[in-house]
C-alpha atoms as a PDB file:
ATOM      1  CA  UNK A   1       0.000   0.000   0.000  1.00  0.00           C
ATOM      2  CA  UNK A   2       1.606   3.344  -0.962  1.00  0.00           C
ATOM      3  CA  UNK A   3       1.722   6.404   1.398  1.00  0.00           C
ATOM      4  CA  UNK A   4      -0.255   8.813   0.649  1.00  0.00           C
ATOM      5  CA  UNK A   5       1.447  11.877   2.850  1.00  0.00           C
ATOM      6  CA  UNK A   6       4.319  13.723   0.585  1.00  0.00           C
ATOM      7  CA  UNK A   7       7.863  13.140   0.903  1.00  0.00           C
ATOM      8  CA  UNK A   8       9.198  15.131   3.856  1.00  0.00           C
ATOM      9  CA  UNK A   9      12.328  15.361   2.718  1.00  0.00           C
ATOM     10  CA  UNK A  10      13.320  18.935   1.396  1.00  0.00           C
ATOM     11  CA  UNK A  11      16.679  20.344   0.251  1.00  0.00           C
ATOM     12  CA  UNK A  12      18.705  23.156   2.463  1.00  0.00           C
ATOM     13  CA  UNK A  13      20.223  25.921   0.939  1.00  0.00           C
ATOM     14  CA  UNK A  14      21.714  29.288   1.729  1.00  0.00           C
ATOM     15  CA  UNK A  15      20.507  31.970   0.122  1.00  0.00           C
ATOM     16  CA  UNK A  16      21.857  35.759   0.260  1.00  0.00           C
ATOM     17  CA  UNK A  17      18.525  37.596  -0.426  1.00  0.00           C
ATOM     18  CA  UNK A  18      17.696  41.109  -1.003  1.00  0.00           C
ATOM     19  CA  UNK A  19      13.859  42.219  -0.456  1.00  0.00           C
ATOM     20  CA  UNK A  20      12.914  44.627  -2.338  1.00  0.00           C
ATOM     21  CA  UNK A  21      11.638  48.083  -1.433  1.00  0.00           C
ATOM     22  CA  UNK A  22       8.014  48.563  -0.355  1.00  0.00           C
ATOM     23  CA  UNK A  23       7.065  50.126  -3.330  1.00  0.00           C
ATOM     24  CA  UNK A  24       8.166  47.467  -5.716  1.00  0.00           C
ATOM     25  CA  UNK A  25       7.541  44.251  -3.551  1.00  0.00           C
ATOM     26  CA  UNK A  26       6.646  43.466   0.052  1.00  0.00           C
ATOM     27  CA  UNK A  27       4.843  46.198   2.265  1.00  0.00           C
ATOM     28  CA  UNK A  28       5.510  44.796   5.298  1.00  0.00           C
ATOM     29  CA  UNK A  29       8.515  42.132   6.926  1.00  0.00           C
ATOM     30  CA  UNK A  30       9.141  38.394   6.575  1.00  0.00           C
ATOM     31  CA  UNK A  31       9.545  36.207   9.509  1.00  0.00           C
ATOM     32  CA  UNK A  32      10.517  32.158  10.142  1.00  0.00           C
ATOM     33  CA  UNK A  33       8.783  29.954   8.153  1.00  0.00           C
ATOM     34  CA  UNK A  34       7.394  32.646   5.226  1.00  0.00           C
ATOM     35  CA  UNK A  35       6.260  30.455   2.138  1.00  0.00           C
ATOM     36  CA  UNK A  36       7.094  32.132  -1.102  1.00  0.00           C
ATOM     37  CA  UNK A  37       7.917  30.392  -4.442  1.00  0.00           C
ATOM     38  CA  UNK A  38      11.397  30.916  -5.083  1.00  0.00           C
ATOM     39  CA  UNK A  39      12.833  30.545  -9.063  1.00  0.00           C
ATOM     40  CA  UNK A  40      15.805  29.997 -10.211  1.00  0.00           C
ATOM     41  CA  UNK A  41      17.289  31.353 -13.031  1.00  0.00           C
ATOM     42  CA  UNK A  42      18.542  28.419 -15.398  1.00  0.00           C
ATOM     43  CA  UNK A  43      20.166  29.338 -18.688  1.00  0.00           C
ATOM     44  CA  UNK A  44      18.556  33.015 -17.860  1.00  0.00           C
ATOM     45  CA  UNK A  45      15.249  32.366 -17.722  1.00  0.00           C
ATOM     46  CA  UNK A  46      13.110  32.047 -14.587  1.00  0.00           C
ATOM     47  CA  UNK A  47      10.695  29.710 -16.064  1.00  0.00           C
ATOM     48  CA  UNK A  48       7.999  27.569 -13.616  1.00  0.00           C
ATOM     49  CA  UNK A  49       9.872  24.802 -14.226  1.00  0.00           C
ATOM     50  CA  UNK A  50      12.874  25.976 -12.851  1.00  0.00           C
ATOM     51  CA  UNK A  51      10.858  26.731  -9.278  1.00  0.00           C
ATOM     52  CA  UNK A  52       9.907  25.353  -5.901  1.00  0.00           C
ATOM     53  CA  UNK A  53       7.845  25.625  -3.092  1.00  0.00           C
ATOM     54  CA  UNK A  54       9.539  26.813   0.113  1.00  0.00           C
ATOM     55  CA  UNK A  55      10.386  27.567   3.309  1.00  0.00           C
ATOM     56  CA  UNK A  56      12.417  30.117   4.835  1.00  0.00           C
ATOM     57  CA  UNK A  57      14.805  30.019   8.197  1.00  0.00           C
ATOM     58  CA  UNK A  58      16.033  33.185   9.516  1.00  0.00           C
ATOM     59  CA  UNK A  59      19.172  33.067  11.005  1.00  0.00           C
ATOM     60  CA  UNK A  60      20.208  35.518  14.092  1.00  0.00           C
ATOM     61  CA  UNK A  61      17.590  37.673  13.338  1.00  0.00           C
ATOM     62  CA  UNK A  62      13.540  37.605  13.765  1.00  0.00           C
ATOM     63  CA  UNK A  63      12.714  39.606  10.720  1.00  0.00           C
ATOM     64  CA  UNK A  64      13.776  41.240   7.239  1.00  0.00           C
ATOM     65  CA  UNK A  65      12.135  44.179   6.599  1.00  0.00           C
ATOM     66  CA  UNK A  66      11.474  45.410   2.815  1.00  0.00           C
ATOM     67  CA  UNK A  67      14.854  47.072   1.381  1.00  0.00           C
ATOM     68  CA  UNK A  68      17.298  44.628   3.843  1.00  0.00           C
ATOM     69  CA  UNK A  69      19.245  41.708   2.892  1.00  0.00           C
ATOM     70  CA  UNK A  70      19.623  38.674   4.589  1.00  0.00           C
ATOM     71  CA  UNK A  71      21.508  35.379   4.642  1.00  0.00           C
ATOM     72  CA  UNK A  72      18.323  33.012   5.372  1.00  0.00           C
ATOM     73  CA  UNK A  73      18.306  29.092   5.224  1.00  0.00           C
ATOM     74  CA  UNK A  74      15.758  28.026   2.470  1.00  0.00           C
ATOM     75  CA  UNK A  75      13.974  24.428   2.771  1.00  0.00           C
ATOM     76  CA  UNK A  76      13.055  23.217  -1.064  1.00  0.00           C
ATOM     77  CA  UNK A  77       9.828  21.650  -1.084  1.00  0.00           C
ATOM     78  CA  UNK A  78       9.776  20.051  -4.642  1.00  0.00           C
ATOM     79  CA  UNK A  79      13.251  20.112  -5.789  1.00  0.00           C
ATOM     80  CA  UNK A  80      14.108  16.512  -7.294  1.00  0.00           C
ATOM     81  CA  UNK A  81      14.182  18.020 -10.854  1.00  0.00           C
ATOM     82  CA  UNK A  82      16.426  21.200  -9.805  1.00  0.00           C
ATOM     83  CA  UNK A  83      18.872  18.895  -8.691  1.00  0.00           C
ATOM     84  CA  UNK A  84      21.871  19.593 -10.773  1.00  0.00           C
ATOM     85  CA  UNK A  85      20.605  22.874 -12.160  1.00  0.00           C
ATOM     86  CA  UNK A  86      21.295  25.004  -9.384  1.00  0.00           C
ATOM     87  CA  UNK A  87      24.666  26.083  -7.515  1.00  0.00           C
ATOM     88  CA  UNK A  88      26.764  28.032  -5.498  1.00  0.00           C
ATOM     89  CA  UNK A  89      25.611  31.717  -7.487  1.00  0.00           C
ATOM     90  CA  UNK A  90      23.052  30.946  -9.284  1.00  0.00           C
ATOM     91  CA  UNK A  91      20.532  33.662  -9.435  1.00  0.00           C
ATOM     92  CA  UNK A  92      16.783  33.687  -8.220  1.00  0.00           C
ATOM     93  CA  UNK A  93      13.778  35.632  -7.583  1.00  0.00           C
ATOM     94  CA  UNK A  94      10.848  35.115  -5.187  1.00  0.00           C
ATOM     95  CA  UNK A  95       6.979  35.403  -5.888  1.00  0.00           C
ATOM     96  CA  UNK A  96       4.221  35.812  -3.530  1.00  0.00           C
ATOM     97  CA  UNK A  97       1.365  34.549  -6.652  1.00  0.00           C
ATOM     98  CA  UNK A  98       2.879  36.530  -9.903  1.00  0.00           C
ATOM     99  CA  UNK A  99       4.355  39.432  -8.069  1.00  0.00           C
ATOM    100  CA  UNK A 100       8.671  39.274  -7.441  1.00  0.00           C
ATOM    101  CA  UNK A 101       9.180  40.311  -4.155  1.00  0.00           C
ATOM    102  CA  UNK A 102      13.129  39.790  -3.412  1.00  0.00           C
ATOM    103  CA  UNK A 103      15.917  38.431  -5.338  1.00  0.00           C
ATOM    104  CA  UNK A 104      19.490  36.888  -4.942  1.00  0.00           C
ATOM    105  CA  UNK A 105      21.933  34.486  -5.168  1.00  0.00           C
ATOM    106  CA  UNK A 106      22.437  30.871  -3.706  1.00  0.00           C
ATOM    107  CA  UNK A 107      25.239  30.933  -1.278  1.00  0.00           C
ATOM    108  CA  UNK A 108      25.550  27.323  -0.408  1.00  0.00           C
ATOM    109  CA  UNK A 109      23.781  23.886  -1.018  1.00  0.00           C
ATOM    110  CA  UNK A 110      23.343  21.941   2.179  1.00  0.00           C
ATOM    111  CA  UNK A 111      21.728  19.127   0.383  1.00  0.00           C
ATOM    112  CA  UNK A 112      18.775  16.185   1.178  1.00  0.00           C
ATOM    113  CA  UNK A 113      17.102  16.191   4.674  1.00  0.00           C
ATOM    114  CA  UNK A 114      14.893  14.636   6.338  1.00  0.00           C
ATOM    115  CA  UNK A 115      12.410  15.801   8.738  1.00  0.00           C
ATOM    116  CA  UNK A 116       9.297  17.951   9.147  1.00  0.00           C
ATOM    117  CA  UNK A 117       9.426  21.462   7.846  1.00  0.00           C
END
């Protein structure tokens, strides 16, 4: 009989992201475990594809308000196909629905882990 919960493994990442300005993304400040979709930028293209559900980790601080940068730990949801795609510097954006909100670069892949997000 197959299991009908999702995989609850996810892939960690560090991420050096930049939110952008009030006026252009986000009106107010992200906290542990915000949700966007988060796309990466594969042959210069941010395409669906190329994208994953998410989680986000501060670390050492409790928010990022629009306009700051952060280095946050990012928990990929769906990420068996971007496996191999993505690296140290590749570029991405995050959407809340079809708005861009933020943008960066991928600091360093943590890899597979297991355990509830």
């Amino acid at each position: 009989m197959s299991n009908l919960l999702s995989d609850n493994t996810v892939f960690e990442l560090l991420i050096k992201l930049q939110l952008y300005h009030s006026d252009k993304g986000r009106h107010g400040f992200i906290s542990d475990n915000y949700r966007p979709k988060i796309y990466f930028s594969i042959d210069n293209q941010y395409l669906q594809s190329n994208s994953s559900d998410c989680v986000f980790q501060l670390i050492n601080q409790n928010k990022i308000e629009p306009g700051q940068s952060a280095i946050v730990l990012v928990k990929l949801l769906r990420f068996r196909l971007l496996i191999g795609l993505i690296n140290e510097s590749t570029n991405f954006i995050i959407k809340e629905g079809n708005r861009a909100v933020g943008e960066g670069k991928v600091f360093r892949l943590i890899g597979e882990k297991v355990g509830l997000y």
